[in-house]
C-alpha atoms as a PDB file:
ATOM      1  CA  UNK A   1       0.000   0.000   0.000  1.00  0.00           C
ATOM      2  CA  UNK A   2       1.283   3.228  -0.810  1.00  0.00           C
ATOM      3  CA  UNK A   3       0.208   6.498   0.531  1.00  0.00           C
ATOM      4  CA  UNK A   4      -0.157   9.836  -1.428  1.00  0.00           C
ATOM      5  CA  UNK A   5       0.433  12.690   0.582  1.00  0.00           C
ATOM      6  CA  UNK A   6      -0.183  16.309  -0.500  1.00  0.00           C
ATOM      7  CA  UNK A   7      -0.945  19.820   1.568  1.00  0.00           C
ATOM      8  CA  UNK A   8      -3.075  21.898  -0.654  1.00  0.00           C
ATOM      9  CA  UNK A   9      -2.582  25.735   0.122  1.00  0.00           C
ATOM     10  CA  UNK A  10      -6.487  26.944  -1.535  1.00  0.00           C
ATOM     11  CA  UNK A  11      -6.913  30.417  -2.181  1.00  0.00           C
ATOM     12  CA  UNK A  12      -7.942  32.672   0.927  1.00  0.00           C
ATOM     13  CA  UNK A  13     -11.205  32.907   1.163  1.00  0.00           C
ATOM     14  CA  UNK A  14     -12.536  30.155  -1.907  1.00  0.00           C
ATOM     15  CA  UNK A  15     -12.438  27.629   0.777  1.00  0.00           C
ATOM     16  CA  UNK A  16     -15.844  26.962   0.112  1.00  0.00           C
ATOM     17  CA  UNK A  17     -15.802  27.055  -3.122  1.00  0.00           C
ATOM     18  CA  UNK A  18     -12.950  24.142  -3.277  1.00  0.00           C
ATOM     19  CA  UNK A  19     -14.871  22.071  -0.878  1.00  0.00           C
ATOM     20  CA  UNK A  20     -17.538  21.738  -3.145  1.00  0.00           C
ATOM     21  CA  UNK A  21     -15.663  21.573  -6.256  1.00  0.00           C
ATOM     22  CA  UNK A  22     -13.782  18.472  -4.499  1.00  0.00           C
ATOM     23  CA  UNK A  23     -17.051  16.856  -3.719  1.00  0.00           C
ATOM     24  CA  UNK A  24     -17.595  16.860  -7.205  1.00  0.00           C
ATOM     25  CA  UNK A  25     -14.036  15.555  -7.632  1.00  0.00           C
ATOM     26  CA  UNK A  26     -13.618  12.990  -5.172  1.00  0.00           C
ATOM     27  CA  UNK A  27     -16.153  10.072  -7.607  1.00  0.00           C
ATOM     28  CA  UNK A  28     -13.331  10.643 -10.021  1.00  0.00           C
ATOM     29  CA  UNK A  29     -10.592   9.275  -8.383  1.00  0.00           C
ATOM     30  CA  UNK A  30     -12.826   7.075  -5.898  1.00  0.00           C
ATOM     31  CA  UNK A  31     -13.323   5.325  -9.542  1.00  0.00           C
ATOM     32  CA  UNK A  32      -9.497   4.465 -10.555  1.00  0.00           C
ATOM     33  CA  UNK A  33      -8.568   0.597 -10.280  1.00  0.00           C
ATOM     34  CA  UNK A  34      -5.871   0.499  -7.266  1.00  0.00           C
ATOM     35  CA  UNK A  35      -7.880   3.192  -5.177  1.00  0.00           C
ATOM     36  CA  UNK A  36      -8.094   2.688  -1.651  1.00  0.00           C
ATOM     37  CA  UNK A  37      -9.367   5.459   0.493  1.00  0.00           C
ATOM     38  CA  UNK A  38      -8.912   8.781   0.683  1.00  0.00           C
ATOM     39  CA  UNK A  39      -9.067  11.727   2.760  1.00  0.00           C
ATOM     40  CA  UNK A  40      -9.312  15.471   3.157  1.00  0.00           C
ATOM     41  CA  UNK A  41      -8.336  17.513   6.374  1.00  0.00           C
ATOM     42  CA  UNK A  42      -8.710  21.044   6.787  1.00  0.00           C
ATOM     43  CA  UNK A  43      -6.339  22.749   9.213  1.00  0.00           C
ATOM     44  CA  UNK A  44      -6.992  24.358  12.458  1.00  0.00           C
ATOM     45  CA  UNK A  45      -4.287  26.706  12.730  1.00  0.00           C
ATOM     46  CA  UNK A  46      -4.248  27.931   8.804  1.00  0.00           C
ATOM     47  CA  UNK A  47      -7.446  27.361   7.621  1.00  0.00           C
ATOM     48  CA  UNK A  48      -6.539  27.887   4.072  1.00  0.00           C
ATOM     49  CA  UNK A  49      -4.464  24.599   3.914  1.00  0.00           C
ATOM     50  CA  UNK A  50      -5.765  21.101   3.523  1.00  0.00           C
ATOM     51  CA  UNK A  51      -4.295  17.453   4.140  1.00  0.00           C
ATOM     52  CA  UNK A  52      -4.931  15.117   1.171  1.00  0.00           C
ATOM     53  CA  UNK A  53      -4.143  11.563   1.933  1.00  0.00           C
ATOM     54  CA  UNK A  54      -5.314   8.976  -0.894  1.00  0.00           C
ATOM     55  CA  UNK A  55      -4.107   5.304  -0.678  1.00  0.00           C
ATOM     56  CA  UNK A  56      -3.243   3.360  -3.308  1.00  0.00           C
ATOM     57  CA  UNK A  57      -2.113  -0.640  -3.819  1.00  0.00           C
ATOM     58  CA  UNK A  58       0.758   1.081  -6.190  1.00  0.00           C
ATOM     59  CA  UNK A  59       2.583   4.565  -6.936  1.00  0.00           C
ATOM     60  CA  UNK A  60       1.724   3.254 -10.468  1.00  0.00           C
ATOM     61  CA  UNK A  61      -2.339   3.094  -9.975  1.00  0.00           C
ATOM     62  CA  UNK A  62      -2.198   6.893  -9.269  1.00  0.00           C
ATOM     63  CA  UNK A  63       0.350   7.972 -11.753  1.00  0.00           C
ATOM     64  CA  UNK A  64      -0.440   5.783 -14.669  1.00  0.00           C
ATOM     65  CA  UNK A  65      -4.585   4.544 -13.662  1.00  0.00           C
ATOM     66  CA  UNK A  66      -5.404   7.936 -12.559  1.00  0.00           C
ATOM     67  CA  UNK A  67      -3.543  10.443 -13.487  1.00  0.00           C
ATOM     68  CA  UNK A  68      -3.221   8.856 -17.347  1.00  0.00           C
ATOM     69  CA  UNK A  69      -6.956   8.556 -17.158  1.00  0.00           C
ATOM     70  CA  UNK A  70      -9.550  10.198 -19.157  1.00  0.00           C
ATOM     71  CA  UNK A  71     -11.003  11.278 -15.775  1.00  0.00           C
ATOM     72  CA  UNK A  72      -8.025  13.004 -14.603  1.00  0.00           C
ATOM     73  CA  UNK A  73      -8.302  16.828 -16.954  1.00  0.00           C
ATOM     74  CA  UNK A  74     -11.798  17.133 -15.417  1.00  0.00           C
ATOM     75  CA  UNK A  75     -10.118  16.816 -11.931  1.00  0.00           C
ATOM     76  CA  UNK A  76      -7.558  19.458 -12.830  1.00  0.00           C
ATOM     77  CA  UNK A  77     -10.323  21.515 -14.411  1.00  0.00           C
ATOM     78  CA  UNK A  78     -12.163  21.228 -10.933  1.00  0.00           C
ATOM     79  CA  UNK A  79      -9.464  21.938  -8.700  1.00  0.00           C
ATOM     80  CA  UNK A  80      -6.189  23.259  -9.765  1.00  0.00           C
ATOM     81  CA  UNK A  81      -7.469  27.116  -9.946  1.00  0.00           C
ATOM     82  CA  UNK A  82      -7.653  26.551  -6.364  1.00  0.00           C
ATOM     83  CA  UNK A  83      -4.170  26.050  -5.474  1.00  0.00           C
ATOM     84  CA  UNK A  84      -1.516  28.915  -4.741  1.00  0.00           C
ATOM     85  CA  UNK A  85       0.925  27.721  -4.924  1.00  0.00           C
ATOM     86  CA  UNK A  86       0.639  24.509  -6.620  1.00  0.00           C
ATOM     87  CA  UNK A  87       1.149  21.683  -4.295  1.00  0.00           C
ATOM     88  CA  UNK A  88       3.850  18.952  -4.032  1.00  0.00           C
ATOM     89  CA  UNK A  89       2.395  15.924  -4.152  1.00  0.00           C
ATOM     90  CA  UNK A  90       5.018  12.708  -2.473  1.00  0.00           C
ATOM     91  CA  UNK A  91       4.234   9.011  -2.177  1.00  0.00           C
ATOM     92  CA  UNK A  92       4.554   7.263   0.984  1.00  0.00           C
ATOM     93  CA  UNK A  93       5.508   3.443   1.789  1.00  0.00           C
ATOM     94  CA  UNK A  94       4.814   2.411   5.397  1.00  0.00           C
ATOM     95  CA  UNK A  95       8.066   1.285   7.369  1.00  0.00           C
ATOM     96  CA  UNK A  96       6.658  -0.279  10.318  1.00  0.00           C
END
């Protein structure tokens, strides 16, 4: 299992706005063989920033199933305009 990390710095004040647009997103990766779970964290101390965590069964299901999908441009169309800066998105193995 590998574990997609990513903080996503939204916009002041579209916070809103990129909730909803990810609730809209969320089906389209949800629907990529290799998906696991996923989640989304807002933080308390900068409430601009959000934890994404998605698990996948290999770096290869999100870079190649998902992101090499025909789903994938409508999830860049939904929530890239949201990000400033863009964020950097790292893959996680567990160690213990």
């Amino acid at each position: 299992m590998i574990r997609e990390h990513a903080i996503l710095p939204v916009v002041p004040g579209r916070e809103a706005e990129f909730e909803a647009a990810f609730a809209q997103a969320r089906p389209l990766v949800e629907a990529t063989d290799g998906f696991l779970r996923l989640s989304l964290s807002r933080s308390l101390e900068s409430p601009s920033s959000y934890l994404l965590l998605v698990e996948w069964a290999s770096v290869e299901a999100h870079t190649v199933g998902f992101r090499g999908s025909d789903r994938y441009p409508r999830w860049r169309e939904l929530l890239h305009r949201f990000y400033d800066p863009f964020p950097v998105v790292e893959h996680f193995a567990d160690v213990v």
